[in-house]
C-alpha atoms as a PDB file:
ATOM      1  CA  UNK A   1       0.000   0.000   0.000  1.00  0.00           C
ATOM      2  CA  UNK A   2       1.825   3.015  -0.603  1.00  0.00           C
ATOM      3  CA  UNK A   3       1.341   6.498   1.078  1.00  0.00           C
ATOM      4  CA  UNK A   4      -0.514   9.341  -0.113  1.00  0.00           C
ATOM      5  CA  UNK A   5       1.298  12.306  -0.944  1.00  0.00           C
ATOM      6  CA  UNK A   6       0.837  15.294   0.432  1.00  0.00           C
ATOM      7  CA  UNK A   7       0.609  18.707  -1.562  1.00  0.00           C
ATOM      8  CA  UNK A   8       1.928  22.114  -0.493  1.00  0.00           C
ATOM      9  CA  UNK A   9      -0.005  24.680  -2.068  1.00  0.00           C
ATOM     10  CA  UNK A  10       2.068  27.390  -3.404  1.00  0.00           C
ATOM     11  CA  UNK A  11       1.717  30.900  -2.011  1.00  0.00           C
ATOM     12  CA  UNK A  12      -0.007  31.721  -5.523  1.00  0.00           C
ATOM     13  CA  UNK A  13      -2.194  29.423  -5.348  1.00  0.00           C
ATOM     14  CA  UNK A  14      -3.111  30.089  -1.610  1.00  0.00           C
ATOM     15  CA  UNK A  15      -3.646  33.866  -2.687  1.00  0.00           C
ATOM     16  CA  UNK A  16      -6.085  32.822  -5.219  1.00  0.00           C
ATOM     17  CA  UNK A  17      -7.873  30.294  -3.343  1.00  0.00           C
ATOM     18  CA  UNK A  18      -8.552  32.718  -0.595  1.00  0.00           C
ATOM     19  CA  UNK A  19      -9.231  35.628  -2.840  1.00  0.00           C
ATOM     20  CA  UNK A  20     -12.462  33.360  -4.691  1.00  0.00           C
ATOM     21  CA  UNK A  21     -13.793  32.916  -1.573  1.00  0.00           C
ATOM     22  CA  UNK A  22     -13.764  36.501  -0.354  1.00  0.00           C
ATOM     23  CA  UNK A  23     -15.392  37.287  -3.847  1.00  0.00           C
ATOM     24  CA  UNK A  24     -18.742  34.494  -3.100  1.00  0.00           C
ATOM     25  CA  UNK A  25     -18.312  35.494   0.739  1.00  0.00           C
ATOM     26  CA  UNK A  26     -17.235  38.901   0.784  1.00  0.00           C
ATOM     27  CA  UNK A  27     -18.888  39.503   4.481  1.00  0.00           C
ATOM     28  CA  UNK A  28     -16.736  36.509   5.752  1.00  0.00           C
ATOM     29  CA  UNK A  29     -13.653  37.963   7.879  1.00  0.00           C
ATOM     30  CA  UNK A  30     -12.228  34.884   8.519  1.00  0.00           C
ATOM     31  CA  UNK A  31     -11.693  34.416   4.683  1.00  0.00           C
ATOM     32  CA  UNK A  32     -10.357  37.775   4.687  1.00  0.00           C
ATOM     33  CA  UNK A  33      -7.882  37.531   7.282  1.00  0.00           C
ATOM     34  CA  UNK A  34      -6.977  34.830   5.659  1.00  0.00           C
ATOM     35  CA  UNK A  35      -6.329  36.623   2.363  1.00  0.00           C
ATOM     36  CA  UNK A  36      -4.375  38.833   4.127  1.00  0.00           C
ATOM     37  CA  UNK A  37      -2.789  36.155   5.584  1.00  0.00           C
ATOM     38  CA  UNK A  38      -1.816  34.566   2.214  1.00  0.00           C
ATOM     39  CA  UNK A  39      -0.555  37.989   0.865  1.00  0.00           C
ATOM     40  CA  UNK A  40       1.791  38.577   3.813  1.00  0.00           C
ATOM     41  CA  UNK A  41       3.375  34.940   3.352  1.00  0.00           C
ATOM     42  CA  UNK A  42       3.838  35.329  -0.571  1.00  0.00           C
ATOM     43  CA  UNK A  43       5.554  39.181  -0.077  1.00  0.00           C
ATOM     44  CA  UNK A  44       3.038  41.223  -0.588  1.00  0.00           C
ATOM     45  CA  UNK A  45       2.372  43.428   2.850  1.00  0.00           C
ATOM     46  CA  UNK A  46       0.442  46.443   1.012  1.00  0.00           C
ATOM     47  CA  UNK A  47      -2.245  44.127   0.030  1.00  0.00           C
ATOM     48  CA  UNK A  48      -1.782  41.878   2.795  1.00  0.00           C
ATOM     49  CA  UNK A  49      -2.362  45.198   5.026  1.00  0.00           C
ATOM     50  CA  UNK A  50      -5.524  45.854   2.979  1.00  0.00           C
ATOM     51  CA  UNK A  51      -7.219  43.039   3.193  1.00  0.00           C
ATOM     52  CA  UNK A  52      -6.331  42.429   7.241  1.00  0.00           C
ATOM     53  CA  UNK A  53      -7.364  46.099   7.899  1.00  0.00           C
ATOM     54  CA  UNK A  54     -10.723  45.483   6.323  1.00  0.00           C
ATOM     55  CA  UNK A  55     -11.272  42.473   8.548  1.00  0.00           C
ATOM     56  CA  UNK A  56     -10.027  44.666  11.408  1.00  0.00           C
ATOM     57  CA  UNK A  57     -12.377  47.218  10.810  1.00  0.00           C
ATOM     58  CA  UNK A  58     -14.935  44.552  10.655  1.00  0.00           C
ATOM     59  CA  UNK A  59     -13.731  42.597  13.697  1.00  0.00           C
ATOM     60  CA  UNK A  60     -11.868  45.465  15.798  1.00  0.00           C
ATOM     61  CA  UNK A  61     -11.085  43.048  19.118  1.00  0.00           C
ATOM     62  CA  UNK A  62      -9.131  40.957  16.656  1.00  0.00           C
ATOM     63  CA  UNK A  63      -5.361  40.477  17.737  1.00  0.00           C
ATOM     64  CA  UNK A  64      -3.958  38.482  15.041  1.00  0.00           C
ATOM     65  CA  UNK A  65      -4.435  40.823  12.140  1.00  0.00           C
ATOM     66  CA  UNK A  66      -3.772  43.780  14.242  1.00  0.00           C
ATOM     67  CA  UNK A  67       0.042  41.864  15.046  1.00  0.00           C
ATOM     68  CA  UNK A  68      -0.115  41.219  10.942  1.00  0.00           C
ATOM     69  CA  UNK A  69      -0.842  44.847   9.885  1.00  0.00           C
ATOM     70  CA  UNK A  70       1.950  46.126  12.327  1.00  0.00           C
ATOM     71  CA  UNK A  71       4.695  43.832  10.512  1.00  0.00           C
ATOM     72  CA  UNK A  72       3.010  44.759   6.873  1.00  0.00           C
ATOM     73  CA  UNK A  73       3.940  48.603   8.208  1.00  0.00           C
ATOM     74  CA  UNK A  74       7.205  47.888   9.246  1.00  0.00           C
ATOM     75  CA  UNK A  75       8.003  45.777   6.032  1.00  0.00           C
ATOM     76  CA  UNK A  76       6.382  49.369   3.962  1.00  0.00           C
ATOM     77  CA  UNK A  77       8.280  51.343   6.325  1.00  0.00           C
ATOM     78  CA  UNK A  78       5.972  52.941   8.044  1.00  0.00           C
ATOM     79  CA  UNK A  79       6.585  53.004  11.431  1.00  0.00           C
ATOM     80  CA  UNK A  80       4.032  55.428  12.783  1.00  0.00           C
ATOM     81  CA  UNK A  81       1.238  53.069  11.369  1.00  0.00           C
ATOM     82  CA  UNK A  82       3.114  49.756  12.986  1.00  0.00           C
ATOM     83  CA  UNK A  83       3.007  51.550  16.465  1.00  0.00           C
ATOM     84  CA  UNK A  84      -0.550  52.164  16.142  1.00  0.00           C
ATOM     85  CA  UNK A  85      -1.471  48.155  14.835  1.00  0.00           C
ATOM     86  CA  UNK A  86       0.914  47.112  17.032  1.00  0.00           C
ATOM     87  CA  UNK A  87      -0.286  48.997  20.201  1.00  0.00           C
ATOM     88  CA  UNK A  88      -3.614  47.692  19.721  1.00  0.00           C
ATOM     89  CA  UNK A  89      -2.304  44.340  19.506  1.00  0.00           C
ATOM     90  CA  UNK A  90      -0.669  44.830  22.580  1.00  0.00           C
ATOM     91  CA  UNK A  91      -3.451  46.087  24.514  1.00  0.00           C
ATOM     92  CA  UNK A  92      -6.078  43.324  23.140  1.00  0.00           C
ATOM     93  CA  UNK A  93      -3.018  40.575  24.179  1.00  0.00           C
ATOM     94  CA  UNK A  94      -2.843  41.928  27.744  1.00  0.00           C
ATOM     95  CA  UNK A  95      -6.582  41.846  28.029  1.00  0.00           C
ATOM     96  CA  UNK A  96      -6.579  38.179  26.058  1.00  0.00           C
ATOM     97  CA  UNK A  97      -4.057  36.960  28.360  1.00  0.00           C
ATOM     98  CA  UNK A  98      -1.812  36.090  25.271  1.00  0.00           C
ATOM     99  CA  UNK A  99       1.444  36.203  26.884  1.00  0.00           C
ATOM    100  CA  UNK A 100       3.526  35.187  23.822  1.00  0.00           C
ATOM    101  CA  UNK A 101       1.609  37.250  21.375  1.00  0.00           C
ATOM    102  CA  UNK A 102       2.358  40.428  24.127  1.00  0.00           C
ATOM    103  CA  UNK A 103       6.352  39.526  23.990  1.00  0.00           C
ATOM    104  CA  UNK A 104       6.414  39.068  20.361  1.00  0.00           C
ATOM    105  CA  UNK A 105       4.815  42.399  19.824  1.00  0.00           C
ATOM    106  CA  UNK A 106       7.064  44.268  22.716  1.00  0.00           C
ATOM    107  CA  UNK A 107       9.824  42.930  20.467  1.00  0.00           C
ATOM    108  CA  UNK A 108       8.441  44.281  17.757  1.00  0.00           C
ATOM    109  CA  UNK A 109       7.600  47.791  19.236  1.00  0.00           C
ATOM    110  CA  UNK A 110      11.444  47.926  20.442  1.00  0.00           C
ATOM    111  CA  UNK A 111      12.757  47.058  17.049  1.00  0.00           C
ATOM    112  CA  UNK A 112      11.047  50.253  16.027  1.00  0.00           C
ATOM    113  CA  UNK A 113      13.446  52.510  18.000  1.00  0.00           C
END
């Protein structure tokens, strides 16, 4: 009997898979985030930031994509906009009581300068 193989999805083809189902579910932020998601892992952080803001914005007690949109920024350079993300992040992880989430994003915050 021999074993089935598994298949890794490109990050192409996880962009596109993710980006059909926000088209037939565009009020669905967990396909969203997961857009974002996808966009982030293939490279692209101003679309990644797009799509994770819009799920913010939908979602706003949502710590992952706030974490997300504060590494897009610093990836784009802009720093004031990754303090903000990234603040919010750190307030919703203290409240979460996500204690590696809040060191992660105090490292983050003090690679900023």
């Amino acid at each position: 009997m021999s074993t089935p193989k598994t298949v890794r999805l490109s990050s192409t083809s996880t962009v596109e898979r993710f980006r059909a189902l926000v088209d037939s579910h565009p009020d669905n932020e967990l396909y969203l985030f997961s857009l974002g998601k996808a966009c982030f892992d293939s490279g692209d952080y101003a679309l990644a930031s797009e799509h994770l803001e819009t799920a913010v914005a939908r979602r706003p007690d949502w710590m992952v994509p706030c974490v997300l949109i504060g590494r897009c920024a610093i990836e784009l350079g802009e720093i004031e906009k990754a303090r903000s993300y990234l603040a919010r992040a750190l307030v919703l992880a203290v409240a979460g009581g996500h204690e590696d989430t809040r060191r992660e994003v105090i490292r983050l915050m003090e690679s900023l300068g």
